[in-house]
N, C-alpha and C. Protein backbone atom coordinates (compact mmCIF):
# COMPACT_ATOMS: atom_id res chain seq x y z
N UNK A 1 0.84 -1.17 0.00
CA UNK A 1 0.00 0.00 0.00
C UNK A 1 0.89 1.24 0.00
N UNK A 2 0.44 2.30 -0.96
CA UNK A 2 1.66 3.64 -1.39
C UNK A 2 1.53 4.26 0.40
N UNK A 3 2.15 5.02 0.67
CA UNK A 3 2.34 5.81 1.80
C UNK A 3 1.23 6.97 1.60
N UNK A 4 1.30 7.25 0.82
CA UNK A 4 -0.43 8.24 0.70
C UNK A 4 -1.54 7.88 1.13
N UNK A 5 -1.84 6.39 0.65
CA UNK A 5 -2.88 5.75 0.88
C UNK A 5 -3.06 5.75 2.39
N UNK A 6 -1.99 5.05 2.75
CA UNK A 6 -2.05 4.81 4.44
C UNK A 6 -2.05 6.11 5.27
N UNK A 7 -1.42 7.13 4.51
CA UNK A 7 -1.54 8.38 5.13
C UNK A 7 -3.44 8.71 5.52
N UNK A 8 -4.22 8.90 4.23
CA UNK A 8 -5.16 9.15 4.32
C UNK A 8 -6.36 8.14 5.10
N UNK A 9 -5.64 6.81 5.32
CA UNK A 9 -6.52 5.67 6.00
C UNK A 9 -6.30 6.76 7.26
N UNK A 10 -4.57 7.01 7.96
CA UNK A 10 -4.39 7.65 8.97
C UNK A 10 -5.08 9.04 9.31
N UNK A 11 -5.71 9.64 8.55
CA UNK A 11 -6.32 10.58 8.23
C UNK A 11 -7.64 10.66 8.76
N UNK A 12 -8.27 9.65 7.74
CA UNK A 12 -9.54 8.82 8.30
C UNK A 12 -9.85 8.67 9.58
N UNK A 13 -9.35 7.97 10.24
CA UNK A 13 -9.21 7.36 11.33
C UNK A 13 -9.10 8.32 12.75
N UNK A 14 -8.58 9.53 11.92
CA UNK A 14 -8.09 10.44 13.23
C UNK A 14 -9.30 11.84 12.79
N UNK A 15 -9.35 12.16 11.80
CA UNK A 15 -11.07 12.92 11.53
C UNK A 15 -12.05 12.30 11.71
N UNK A 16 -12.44 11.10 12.23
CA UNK A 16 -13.62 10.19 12.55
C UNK A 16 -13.18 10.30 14.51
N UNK A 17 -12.46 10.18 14.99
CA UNK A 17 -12.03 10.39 16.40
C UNK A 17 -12.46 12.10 16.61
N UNK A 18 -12.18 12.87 15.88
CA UNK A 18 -12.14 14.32 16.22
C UNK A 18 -13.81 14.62 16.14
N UNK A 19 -14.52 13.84 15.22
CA UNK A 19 -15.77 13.89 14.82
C UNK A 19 -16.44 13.21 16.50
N UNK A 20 -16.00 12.18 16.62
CA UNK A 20 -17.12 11.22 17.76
C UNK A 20 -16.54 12.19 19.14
N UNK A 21 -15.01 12.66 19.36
CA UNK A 21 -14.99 12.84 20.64
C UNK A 21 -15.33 14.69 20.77
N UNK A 22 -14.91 15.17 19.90
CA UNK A 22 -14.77 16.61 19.97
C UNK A 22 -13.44 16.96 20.59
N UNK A 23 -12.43 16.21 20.30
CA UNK A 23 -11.09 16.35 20.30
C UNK A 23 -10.73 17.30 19.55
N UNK A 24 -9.79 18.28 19.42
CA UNK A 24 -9.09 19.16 18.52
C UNK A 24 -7.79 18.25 17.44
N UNK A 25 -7.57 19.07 16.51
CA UNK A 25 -6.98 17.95 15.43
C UNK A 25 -5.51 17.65 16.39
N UNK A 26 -4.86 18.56 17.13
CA UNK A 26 -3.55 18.55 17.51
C UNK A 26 -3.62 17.25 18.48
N UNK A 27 -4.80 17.51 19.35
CA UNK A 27 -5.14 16.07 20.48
C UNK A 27 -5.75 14.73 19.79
N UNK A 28 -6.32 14.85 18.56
CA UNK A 28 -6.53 13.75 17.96
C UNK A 28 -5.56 13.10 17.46
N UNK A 29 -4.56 13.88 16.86
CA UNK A 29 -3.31 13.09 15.98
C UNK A 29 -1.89 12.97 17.27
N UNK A 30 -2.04 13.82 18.42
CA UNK A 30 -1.35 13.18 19.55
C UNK A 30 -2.04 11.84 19.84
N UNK A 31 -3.26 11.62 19.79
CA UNK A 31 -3.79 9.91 20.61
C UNK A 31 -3.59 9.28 19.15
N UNK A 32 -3.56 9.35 17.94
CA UNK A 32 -3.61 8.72 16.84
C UNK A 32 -1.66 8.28 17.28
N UNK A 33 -0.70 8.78 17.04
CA UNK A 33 0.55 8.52 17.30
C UNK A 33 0.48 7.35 18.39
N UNK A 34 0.04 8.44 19.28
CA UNK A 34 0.53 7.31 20.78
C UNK A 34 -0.42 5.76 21.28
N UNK A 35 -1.13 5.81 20.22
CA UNK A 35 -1.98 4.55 20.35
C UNK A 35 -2.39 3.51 19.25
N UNK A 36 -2.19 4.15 17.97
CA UNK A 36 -2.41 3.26 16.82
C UNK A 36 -1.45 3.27 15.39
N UNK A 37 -0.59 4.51 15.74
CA UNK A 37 0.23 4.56 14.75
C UNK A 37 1.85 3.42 14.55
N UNK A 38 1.92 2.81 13.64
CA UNK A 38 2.73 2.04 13.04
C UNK A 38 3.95 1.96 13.51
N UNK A 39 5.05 1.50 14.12
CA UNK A 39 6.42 1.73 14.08
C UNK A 39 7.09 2.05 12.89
N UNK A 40 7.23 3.83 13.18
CA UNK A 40 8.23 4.12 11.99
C UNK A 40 7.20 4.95 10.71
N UNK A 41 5.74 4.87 11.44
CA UNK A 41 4.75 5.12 10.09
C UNK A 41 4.90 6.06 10.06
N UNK A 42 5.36 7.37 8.61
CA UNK A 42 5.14 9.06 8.63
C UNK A 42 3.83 9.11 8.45
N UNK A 43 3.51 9.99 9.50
CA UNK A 43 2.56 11.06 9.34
C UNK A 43 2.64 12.27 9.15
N UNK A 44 3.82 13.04 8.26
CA UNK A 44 3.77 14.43 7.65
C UNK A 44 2.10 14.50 6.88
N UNK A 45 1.91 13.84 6.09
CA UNK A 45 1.39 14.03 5.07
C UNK A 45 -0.69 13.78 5.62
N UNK A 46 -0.46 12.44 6.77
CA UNK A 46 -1.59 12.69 7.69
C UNK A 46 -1.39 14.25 7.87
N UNK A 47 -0.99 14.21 9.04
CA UNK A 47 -0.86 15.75 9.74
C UNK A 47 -1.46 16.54 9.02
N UNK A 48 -0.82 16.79 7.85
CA UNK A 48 -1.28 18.09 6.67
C UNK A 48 -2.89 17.92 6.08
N UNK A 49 -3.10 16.83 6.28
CA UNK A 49 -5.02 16.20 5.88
C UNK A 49 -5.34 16.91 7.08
N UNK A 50 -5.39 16.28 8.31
CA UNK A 50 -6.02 16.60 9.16
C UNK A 50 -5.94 18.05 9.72
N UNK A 51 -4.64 18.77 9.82
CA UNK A 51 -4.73 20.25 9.96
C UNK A 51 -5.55 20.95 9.36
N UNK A 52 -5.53 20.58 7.69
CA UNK A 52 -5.89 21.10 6.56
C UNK A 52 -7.55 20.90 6.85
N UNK A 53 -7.97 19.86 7.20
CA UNK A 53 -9.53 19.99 7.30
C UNK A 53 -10.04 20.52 8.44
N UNK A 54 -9.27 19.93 9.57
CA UNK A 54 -9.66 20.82 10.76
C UNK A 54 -9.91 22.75 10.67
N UNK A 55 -9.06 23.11 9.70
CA UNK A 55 -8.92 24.90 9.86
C UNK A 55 -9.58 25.49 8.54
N UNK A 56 -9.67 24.56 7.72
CA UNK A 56 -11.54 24.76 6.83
C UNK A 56 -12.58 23.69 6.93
N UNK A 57 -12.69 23.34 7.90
CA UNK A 57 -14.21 22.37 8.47
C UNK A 57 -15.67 23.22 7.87
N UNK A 58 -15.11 24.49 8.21
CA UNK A 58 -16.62 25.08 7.38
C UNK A 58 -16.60 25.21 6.68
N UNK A 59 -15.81 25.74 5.64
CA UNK A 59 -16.14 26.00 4.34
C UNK A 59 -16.00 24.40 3.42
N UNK A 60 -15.80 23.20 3.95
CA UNK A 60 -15.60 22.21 3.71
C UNK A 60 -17.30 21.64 3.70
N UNK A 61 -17.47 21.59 5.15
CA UNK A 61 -18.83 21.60 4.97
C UNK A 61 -20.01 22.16 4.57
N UNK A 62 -19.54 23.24 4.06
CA UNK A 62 -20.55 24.18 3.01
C UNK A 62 -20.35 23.70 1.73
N UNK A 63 -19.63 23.14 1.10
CA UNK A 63 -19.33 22.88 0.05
C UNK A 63 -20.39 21.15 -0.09
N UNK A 64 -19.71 20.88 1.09
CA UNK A 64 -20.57 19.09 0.79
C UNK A 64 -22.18 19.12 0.91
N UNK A 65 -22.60 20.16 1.49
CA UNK A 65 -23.87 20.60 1.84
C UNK A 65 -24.88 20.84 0.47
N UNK A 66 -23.57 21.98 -0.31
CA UNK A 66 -24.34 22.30 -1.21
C UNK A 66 -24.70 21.39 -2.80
N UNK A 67 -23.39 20.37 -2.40
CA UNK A 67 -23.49 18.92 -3.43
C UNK A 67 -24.40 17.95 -2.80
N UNK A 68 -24.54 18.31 -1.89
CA UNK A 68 -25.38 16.82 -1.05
C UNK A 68 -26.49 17.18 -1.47
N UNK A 69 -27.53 16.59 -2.22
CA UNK A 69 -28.98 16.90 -2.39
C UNK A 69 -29.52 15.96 -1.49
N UNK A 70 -30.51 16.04 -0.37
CA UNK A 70 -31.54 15.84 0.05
C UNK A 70 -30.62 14.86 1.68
N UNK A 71 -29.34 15.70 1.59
CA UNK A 71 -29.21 14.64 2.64
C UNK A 71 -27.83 16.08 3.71
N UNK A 72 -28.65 16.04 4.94
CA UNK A 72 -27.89 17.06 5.91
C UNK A 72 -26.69 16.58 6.27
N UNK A 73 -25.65 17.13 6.19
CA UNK A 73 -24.45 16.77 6.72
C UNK A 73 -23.98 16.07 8.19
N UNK A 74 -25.08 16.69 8.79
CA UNK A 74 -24.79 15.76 10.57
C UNK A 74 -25.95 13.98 10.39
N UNK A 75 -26.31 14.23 9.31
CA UNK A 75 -27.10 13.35 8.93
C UNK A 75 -26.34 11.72 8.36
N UNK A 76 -25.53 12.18 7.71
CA UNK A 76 -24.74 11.37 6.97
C UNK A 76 -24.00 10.56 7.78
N UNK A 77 -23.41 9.10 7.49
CA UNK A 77 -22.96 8.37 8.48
C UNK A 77 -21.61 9.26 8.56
N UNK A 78 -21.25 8.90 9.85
CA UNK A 78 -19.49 9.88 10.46
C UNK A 78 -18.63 9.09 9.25
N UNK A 79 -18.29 7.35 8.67
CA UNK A 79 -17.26 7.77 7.77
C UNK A 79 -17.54 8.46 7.07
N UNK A 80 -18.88 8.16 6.18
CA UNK A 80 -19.06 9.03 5.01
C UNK A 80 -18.72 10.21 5.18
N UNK A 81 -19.16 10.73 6.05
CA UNK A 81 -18.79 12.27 6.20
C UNK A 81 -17.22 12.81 6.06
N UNK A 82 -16.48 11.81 6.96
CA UNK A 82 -15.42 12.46 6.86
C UNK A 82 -14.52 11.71 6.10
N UNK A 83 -15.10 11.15 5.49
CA UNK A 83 -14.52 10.94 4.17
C UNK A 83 -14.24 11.60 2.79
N UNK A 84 -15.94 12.32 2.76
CA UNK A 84 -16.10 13.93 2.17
C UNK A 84 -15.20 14.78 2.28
N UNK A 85 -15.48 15.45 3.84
CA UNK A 85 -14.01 16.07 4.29
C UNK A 85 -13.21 15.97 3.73
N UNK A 86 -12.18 14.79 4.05
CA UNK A 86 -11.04 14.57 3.33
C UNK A 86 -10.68 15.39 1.87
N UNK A 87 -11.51 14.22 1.27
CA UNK A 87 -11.32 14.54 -0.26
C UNK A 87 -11.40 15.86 -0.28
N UNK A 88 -12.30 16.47 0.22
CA UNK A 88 -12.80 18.09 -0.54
C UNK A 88 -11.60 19.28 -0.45
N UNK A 89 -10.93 18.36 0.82
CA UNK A 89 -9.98 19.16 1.11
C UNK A 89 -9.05 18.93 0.00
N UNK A 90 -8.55 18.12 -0.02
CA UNK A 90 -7.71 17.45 -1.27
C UNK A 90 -8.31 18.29 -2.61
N UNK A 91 -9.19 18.08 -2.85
CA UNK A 91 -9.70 19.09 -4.24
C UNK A 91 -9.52 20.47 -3.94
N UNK A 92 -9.52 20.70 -3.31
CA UNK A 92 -9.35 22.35 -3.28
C UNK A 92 -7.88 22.63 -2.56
N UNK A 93 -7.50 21.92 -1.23
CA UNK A 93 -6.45 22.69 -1.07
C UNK A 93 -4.99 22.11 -1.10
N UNK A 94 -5.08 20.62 -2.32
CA UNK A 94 -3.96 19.98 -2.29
C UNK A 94 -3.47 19.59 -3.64
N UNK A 95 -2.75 20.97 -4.15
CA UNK A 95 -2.77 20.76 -5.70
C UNK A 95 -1.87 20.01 -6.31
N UNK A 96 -1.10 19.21 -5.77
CA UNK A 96 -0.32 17.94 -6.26
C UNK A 96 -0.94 16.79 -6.88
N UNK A 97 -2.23 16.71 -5.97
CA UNK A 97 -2.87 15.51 -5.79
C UNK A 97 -3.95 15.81 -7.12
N UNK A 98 -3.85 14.80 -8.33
CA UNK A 98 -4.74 14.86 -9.29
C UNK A 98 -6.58 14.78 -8.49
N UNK A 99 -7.40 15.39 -9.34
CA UNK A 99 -8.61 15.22 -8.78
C UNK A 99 -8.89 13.90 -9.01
N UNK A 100 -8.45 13.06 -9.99
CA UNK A 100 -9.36 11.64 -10.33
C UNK A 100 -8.44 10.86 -9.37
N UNK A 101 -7.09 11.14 -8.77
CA UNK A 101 -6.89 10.41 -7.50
C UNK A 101 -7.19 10.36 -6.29
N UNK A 102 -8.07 11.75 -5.74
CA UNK A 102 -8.71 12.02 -4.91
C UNK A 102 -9.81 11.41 -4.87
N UNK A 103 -10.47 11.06 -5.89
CA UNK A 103 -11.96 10.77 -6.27
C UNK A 103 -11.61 9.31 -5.64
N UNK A 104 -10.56 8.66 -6.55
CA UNK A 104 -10.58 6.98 -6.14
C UNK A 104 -9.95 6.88 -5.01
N UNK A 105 -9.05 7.54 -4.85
CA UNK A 105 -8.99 7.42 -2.81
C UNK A 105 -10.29 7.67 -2.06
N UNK A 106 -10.81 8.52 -1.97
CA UNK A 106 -12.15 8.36 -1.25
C UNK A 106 -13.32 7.29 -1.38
N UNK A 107 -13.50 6.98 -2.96
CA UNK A 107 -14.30 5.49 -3.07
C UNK A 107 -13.38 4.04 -2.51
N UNK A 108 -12.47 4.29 -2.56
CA UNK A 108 -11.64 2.76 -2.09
C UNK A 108 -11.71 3.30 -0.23
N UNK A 109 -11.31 4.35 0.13
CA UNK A 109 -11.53 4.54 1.35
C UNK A 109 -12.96 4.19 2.33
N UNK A 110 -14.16 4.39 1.27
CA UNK A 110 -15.51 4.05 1.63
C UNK A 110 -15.72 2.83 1.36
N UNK A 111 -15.45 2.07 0.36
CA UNK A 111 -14.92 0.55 0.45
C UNK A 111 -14.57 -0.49 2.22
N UNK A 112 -13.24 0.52 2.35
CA UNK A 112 -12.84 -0.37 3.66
C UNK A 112 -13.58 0.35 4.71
N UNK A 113 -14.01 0.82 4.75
CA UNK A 113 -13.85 1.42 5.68
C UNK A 113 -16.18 2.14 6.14
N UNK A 114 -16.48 2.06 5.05
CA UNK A 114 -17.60 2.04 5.05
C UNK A 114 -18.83 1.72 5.11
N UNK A 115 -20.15 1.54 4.94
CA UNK A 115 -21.09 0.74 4.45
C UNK A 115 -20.91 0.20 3.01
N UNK A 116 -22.30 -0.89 2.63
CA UNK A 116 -22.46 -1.22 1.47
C UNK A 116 -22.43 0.04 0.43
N UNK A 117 -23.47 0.83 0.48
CA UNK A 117 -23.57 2.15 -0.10
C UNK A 117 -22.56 2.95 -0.04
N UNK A 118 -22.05 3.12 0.39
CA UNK A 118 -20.56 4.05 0.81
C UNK A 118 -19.85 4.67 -0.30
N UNK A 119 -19.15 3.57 -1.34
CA UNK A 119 -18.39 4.01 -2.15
C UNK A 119 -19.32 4.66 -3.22
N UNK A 120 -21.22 4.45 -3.48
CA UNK A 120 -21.48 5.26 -4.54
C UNK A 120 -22.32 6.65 -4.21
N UNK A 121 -22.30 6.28 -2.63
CA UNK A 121 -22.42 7.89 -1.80
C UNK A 121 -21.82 8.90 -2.10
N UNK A 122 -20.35 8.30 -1.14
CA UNK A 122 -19.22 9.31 -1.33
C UNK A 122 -19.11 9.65 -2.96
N UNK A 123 -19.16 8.47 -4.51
CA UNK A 123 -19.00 9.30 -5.45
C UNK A 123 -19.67 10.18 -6.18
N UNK A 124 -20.85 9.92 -5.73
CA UNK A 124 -21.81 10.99 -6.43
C UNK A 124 -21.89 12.04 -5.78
N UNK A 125 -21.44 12.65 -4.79
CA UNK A 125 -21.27 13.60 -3.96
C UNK A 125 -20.02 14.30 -4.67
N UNK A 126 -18.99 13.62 -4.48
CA UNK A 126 -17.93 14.31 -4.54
C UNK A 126 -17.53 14.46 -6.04
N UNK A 127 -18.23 13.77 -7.07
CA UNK A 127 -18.74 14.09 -8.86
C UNK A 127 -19.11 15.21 -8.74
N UNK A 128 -19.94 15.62 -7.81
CA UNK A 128 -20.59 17.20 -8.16
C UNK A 128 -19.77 18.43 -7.49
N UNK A 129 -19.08 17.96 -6.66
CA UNK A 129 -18.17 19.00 -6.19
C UNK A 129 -16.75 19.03 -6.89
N UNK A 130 -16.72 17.89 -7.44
CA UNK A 130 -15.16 18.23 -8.83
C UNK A 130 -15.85 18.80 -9.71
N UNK A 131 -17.15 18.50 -10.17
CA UNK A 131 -17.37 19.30 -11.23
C UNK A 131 -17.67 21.11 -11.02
N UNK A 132 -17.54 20.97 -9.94
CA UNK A 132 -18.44 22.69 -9.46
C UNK A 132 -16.64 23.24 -9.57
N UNK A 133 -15.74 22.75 -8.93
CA UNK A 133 -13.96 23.16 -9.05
C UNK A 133 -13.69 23.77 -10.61
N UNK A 134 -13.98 22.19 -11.36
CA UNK A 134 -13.43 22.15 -12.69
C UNK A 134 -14.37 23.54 -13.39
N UNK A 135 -15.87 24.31 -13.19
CA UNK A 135 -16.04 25.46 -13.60
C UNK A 135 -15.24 26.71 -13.22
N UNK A 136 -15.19 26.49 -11.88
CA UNK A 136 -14.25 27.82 -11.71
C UNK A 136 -13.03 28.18 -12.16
């Protein structure tokens, strides 16, 4: 598995903790280190997900809100959600990262990590928010 990938599982994992406890990202990715992280695993690139969504959470969630048709954001199951997160952040504030690799990291992420529905949740959601990017 590439180190990205696992980055963003690490990602996952620690925006779904910040979501259930109301932890801050700095105390989430301190208990993510000191309790589940890998011998030797980098988390630069976690870190930078989770900072990165933690310090636009709103405008993150305004964005999934306004792609989400008929479904409220506190509504949505916690991965799905912050699985959204993730990616959206990645589309907008991680311009290395191609959008169609963002797209399939988040459906393979809702895969493991999700319900049955999951992976065609998260893509039809996040179809309409690459496409709303790719106008501007």
């Amino acid at each position: 598995m590439g180190s990205r990938r696992k980055s963003r599982e690490a990602a996952l994992k620690i925006l779904f903790a910040m979501d259930a406890t109301g932890q801050t990202a700095e105390e989430a990715i301190a208990a993510y280190l000191q309790n589940l992280a890998e011998e030797g695993e980098s988390t630069d690139f976690t870190s930078i997900l989770v900072r990165g969504v933690a310090s636009k959470l709103a405008e993150i969630d305004e964005v999934i809100k306004s792609a989400s048709q008929n479904w409220r954001i506190e509504r949505m199951a916690r991965v799905d959600r912050n699985i959204l997160r993730l990616a959206t952040y990645e589309l907008y504030h991680v311009p290395d990262v191609p959008r169609r690799v963002s797209l399939n990291e988040a459906i393979e992420l809702g895969k493991r990590y999700g319900a049955e529905d999951s992976p065609a949740f998260v893509n039809g959601i996040l179809d309409r928010i690459a496409a709303g990017i790719q106008k501007e």
